[in-house]
Protein backbone atom coordinates (compact mmCIF):
# COMPACT_ATOMS: atom_id res chain seq x y z
CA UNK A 1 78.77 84.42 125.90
CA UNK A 2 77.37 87.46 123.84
CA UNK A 3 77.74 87.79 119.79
CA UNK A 4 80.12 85.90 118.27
CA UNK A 5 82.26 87.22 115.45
CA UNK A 6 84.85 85.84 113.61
CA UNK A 7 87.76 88.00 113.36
CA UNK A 8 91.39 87.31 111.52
CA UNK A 9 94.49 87.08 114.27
CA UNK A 10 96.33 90.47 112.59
CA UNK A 11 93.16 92.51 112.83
CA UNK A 12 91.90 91.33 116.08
CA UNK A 13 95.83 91.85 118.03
CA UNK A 14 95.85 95.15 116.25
CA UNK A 15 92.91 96.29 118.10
CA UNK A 16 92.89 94.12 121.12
CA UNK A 17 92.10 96.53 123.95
CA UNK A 18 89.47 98.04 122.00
CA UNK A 19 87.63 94.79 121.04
CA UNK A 20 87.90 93.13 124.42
CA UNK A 21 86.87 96.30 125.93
CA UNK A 22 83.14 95.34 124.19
CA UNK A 23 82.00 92.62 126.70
CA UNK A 24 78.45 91.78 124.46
CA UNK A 25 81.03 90.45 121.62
CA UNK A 26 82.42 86.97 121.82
CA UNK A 27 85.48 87.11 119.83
CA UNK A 28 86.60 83.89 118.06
CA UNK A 29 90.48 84.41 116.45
CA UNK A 30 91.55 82.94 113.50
CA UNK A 31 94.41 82.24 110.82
CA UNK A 32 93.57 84.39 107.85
CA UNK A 33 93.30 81.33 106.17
CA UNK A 34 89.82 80.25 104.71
CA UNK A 35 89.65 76.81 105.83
CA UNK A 36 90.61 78.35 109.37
CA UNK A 37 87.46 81.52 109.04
CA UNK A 38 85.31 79.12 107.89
CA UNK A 39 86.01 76.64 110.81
CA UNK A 40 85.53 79.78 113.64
CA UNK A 41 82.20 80.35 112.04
CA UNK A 42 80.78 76.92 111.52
CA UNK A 43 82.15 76.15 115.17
CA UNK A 44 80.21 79.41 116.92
CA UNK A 45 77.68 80.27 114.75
CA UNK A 46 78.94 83.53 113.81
CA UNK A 47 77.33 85.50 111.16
CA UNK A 48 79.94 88.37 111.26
CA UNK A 49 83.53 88.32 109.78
CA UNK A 50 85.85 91.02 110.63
CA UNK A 51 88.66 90.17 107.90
CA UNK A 52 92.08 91.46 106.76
CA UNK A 53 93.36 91.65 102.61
CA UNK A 54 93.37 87.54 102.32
CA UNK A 55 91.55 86.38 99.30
CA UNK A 56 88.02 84.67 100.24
CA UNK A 57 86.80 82.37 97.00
CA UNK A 58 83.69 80.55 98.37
CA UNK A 59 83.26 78.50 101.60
CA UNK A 60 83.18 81.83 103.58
CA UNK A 61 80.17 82.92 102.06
CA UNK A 62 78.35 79.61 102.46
CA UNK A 63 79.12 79.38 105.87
CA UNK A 64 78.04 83.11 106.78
CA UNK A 65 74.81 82.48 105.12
CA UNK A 66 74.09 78.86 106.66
CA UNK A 67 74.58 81.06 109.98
CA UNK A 68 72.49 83.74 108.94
CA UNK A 69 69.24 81.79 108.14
CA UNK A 70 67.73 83.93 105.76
CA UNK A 71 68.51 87.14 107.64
CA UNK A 72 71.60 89.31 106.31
CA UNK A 73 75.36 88.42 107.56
CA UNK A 74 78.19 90.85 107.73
CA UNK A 75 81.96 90.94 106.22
CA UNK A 76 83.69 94.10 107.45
CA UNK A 77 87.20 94.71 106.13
CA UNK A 78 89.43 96.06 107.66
CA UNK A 79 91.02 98.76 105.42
CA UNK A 80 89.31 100.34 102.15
CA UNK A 81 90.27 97.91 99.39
CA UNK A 82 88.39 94.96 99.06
CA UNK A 83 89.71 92.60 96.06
CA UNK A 84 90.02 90.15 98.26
CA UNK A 85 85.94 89.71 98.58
CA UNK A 86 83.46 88.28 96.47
CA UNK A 87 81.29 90.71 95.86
CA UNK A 88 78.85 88.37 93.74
CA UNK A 89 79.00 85.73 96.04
CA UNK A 90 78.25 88.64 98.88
CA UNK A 91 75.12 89.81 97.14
CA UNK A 92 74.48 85.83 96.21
CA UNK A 93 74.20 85.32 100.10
CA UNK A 94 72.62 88.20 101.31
CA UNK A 95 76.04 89.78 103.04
CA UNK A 96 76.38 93.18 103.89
CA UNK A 97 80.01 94.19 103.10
CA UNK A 98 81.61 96.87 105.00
CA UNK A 99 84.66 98.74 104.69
CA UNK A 100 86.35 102.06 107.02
CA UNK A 101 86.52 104.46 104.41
CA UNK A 102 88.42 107.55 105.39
CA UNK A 103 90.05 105.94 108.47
CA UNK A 104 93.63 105.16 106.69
CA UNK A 105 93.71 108.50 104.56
CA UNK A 106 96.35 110.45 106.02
CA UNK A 107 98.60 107.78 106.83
CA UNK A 108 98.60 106.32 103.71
CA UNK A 109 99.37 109.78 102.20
CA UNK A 110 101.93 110.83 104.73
CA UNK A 111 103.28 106.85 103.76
CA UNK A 112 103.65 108.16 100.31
CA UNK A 113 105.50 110.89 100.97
CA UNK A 114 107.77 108.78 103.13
CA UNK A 115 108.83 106.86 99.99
CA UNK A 116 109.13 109.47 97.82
CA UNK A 117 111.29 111.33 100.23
CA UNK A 118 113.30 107.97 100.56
CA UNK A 119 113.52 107.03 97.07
CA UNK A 120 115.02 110.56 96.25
CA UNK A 121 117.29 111.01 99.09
CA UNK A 122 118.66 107.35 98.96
CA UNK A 123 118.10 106.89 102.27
CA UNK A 124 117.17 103.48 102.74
CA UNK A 125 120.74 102.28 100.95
CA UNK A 126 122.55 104.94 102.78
CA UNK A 127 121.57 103.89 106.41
CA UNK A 128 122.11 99.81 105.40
CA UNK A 129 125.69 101.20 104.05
CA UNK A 130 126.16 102.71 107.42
CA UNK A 131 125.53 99.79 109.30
CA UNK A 132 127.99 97.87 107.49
CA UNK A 133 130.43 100.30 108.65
CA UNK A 134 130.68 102.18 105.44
CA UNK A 135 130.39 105.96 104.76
CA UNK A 136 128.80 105.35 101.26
CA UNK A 137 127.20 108.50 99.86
CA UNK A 138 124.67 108.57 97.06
CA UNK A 139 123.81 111.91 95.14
CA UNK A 140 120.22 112.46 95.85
CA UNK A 141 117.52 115.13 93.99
CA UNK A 142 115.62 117.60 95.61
CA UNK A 143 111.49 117.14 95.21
CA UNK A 144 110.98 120.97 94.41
CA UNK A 145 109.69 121.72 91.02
CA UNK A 146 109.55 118.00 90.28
CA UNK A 147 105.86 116.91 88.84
CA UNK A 148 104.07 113.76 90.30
CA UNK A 149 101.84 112.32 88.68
CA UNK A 150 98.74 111.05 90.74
CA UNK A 151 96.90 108.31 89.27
CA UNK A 152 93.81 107.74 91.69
CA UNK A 153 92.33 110.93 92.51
CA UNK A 154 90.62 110.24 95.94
CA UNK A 155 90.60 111.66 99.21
CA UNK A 156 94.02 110.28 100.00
CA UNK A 157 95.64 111.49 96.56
CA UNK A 158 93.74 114.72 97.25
CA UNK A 159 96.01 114.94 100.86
CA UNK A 160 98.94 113.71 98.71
CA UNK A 161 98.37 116.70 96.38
CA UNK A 162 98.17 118.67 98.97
CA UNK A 163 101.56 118.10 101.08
CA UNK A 164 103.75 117.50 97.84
CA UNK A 165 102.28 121.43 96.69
CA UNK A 166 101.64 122.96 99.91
CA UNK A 167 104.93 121.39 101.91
CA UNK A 168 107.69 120.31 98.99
CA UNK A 169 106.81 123.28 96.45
CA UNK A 170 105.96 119.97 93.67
CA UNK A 171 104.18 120.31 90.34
CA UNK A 172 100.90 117.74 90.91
CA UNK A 173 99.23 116.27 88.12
CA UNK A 174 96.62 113.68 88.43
CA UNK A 175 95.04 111.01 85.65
CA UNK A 176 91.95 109.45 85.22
CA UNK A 177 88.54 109.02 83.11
CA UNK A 178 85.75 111.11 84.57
CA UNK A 179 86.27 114.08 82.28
CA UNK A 180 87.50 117.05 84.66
CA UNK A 181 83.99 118.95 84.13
CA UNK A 182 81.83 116.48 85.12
CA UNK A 183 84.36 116.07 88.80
CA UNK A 184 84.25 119.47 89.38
CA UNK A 185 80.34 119.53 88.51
CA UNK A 186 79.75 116.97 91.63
CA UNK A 187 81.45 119.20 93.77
CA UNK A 188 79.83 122.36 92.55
CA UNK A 189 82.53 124.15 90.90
CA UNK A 190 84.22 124.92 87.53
CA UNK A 191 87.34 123.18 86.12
CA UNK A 192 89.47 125.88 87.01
CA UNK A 193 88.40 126.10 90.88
CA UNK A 194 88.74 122.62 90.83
CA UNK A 195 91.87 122.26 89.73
CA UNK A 196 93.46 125.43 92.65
CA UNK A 197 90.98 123.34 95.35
CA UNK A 198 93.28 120.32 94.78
CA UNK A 199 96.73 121.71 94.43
CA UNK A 200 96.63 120.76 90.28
CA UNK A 201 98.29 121.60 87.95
CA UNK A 202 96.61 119.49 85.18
CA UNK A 203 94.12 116.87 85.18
CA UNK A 204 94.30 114.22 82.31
CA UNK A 205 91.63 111.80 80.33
CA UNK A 206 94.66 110.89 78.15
CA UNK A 207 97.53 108.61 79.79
CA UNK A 208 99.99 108.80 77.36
CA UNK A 209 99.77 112.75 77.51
CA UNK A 210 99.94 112.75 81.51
CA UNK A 211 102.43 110.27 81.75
CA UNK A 212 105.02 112.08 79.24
CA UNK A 213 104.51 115.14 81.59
CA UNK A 214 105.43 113.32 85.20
CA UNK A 215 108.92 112.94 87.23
CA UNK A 216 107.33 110.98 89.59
CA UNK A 217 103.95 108.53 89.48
CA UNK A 218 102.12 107.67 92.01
CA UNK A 219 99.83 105.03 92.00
CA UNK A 220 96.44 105.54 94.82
CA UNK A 221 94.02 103.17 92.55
CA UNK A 222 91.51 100.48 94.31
CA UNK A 223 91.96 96.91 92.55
CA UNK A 224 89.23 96.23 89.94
CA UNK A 225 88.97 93.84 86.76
CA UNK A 226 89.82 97.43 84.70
CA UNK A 227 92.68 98.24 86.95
CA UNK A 228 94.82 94.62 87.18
CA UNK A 229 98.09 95.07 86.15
CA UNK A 230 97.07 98.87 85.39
CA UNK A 231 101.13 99.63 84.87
CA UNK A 232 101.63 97.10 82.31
CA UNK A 233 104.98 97.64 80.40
CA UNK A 234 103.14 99.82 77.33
CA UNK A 235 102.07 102.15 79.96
CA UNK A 236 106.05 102.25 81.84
CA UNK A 237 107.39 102.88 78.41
CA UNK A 238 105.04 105.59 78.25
CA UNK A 239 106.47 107.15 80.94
CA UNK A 240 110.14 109.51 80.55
CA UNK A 241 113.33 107.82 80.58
CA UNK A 242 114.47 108.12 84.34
CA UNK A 243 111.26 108.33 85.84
CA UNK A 244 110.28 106.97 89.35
CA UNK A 245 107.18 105.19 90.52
CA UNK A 246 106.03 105.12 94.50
CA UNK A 247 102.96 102.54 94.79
CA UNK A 248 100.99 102.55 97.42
CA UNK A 249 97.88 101.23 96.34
CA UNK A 250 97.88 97.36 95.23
CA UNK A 251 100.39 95.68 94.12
CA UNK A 252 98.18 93.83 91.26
CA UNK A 253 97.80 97.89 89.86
CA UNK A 254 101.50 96.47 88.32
CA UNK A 255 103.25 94.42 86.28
CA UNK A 256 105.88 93.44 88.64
CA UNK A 257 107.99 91.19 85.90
CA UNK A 258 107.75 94.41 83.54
CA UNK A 259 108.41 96.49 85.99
CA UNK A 260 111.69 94.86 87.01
CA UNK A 261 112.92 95.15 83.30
CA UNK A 262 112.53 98.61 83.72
CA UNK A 263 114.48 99.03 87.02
CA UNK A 264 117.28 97.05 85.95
CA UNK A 265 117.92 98.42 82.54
CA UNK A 266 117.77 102.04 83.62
CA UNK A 267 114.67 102.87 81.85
CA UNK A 268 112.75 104.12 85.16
CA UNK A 269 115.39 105.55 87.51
CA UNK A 270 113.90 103.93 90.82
CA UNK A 271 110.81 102.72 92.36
CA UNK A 272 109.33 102.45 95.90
CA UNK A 273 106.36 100.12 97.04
CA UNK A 274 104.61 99.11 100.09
CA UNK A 275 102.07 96.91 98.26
CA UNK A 276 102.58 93.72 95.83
CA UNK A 277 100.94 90.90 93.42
CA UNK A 278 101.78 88.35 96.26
CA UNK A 279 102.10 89.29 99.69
CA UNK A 280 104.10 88.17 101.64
CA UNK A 281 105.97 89.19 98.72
CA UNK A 282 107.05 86.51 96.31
CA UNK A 283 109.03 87.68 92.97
CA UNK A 284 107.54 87.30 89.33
CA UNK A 285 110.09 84.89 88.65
CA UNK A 286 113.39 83.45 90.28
CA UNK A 287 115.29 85.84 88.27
CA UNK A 288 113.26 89.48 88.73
CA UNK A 289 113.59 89.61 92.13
CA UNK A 290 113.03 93.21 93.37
CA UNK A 291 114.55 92.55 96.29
CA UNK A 292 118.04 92.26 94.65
CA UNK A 293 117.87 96.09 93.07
CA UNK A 294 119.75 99.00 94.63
CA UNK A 295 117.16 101.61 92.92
CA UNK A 296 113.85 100.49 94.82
CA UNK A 297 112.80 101.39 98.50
CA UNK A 298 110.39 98.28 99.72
CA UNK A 299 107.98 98.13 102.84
CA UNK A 300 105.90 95.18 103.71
CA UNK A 301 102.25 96.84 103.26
CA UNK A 302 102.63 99.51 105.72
CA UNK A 303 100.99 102.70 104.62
CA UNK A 304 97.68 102.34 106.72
CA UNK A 305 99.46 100.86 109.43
CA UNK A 306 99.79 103.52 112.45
CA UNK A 307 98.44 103.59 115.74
CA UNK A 308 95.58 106.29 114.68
CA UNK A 309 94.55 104.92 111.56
CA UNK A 310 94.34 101.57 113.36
CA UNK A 311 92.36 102.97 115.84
CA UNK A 312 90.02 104.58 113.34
CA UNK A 313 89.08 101.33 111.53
CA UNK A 314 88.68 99.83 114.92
CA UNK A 315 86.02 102.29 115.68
CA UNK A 316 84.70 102.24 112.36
CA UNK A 317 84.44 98.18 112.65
CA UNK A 318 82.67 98.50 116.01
CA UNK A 319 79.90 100.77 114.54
CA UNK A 320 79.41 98.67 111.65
CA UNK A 321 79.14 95.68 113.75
CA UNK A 322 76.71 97.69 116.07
CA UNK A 323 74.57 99.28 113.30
CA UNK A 324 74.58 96.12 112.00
CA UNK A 325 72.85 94.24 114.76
CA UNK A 326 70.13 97.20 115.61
CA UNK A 327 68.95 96.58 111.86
CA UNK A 328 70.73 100.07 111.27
CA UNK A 329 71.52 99.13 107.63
CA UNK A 330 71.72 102.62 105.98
CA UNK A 331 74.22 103.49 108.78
CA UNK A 332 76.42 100.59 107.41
CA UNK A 333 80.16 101.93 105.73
CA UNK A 334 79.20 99.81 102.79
CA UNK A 335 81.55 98.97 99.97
CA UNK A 336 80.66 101.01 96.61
CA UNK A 337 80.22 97.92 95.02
CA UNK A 338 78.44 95.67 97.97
CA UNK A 339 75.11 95.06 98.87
């Protein structure tokens, strides 16, 4: 029957061809749904998970490990974020956790662009407009000269950086708390070459002096117990009157009920997301419904979703899994944070 592995129904039809193509690997599909992972795994003995961004709070773990029998098991995510894992409860059961770092990059940049381009060219409104048969225009603003703000300063809000500089002639700031020194020390190189590497114009330790200096923020931070509800409404009334946000990094990074205040009064000028608290989405409350703005651009958690980058974390899944099995462990894609 070869290896089984557990994999969720989104991931595995994503990659199909690919995964069937790998005759030693029994395949067993599941629901994203705990109860339903769990089930696969008691059922076939799996020790491997191949999982998508549902949250996993404890029978998973168990049931890996009861598999396992003292050796190591494996989770692999599919993506780069992994809030939806237990880390503890991986490192409790002796779980490897793996992630496809770098596979998703570009298309989550070229993702954010696509929203900021939207959001500033009212596109989205325009085209439903059209389809109703109306020739509704909206004034737009032009992205040259305009400073975004980049709050997550990893390889995809490095490629971010480098298309809103290089390609829409944009101001690009970035945030966060390694000092800029000690960044540019890991890399071998001064502040200043630093900052002309990466398409900067400034690099902040200070939010409230970053965020009074953006048009635009973008928000490319991974989902930690520091980082929940990051964009909490002291931090949007830092930001200028009129600003915009684009988010595509997790929707938990915000305060969606705050956020909504802010949209609807006027005091940011639009937003654009492809990531939310609950997803499917479901609004903070019955009566801050995103959905019902005309000044926000929304898509359903689509930024890593292309045929390449899909293709990349299927390759990157297959190595784990293979590394995995050959006792390969230090060729594993492990999560920063995993065992």
């Amino acid at each position: 029957m070869g290896t089984p592995i557990v994999i969720t129904e989104q991931e595995f039809e994503k990659g199909k061809d690919l995964f069937t193509s790998r005759s030693t690997y029994n395949w067993i599909v599941s629901s994203p749904s705990e109860a339903s992972v769990v089930s696969g795994i008691r059922s076939s003995g799996a020790r491997i998970a191949v999982l998508g961004t549902e949250r996993y709070r404890g029978p998973l773990y168990e049931a890996l490990a009861e598999n396992a029998k003292g050796s190591p098991a494996l989770i692999v995510r599919y993506g780069v974020g992994f809030d939806g894992i237990d880390v503890g409860q991986c490192k409790a059961h002796g779980i490897f956790l793996c992630i496809t770092p770098g596979a998703l990059d570009e298309s989550v940049a070229e993702h954010t662009i696509a929203l900021l381009l939207s959001l500033a060219r009212n596109i989205p409104y325009c085209h439903g407009e059209f389809l109703k048969g109306r020739f509704t225009r909206r004034t737009g603003f032009e992205l040259s000269g305009k400073r975004i703000g980049l709050i997550g300063f990893g390889n995809i809000a490095k490629r971010v950086a480098e298309i809103a500089s290089l390609g829409l002639r944009m101001r690009v700031i970035a945030y966060g708390r390694t000092p800029l020194e000690q960044k540019a020390a890991k890399e071998g190189l001064g502040p200043s070459e630093y900052l002309s590497r990466y398409h900067l114009e400034a690099y902040y330790t200070d939010f409230e002096s970053f965020a009074k200096n953006l048009d635009i923020l973008s928000l490319l931070l991974p989902v930690t117990p520091e980082t929940i509800q990051f964009l909490n409404r002291d931090r949007i009334n830092a930001l200028p009157k009129g600003a915009y946000l684009v988010n595509t990094g997790r929707g938990k990074l915000v305060d969606e009920g705050a956020l909504y205040d802010a949209l609807a009064s006027g005091y940011l000028a639009g937003a654009a997301l492809d990531v939310f608290t609950q997803e499917p989405y479901v609004p903070a409350s019955a009566d801050k419904d995103l959905r019902k703005l005309r000044n926000v651009v929304l898509t359903p958690h689509i930024a890593s979703d292309t045929k390449e980058a899909n293709r990349n974390m299927q390759e990157m899944i297959l190595r784990n899994i293979e590394a995995f099995l050959f006792g390969e462990f230090q060729k594993l894609t492990k999560a920063p944070t995993g065992m």
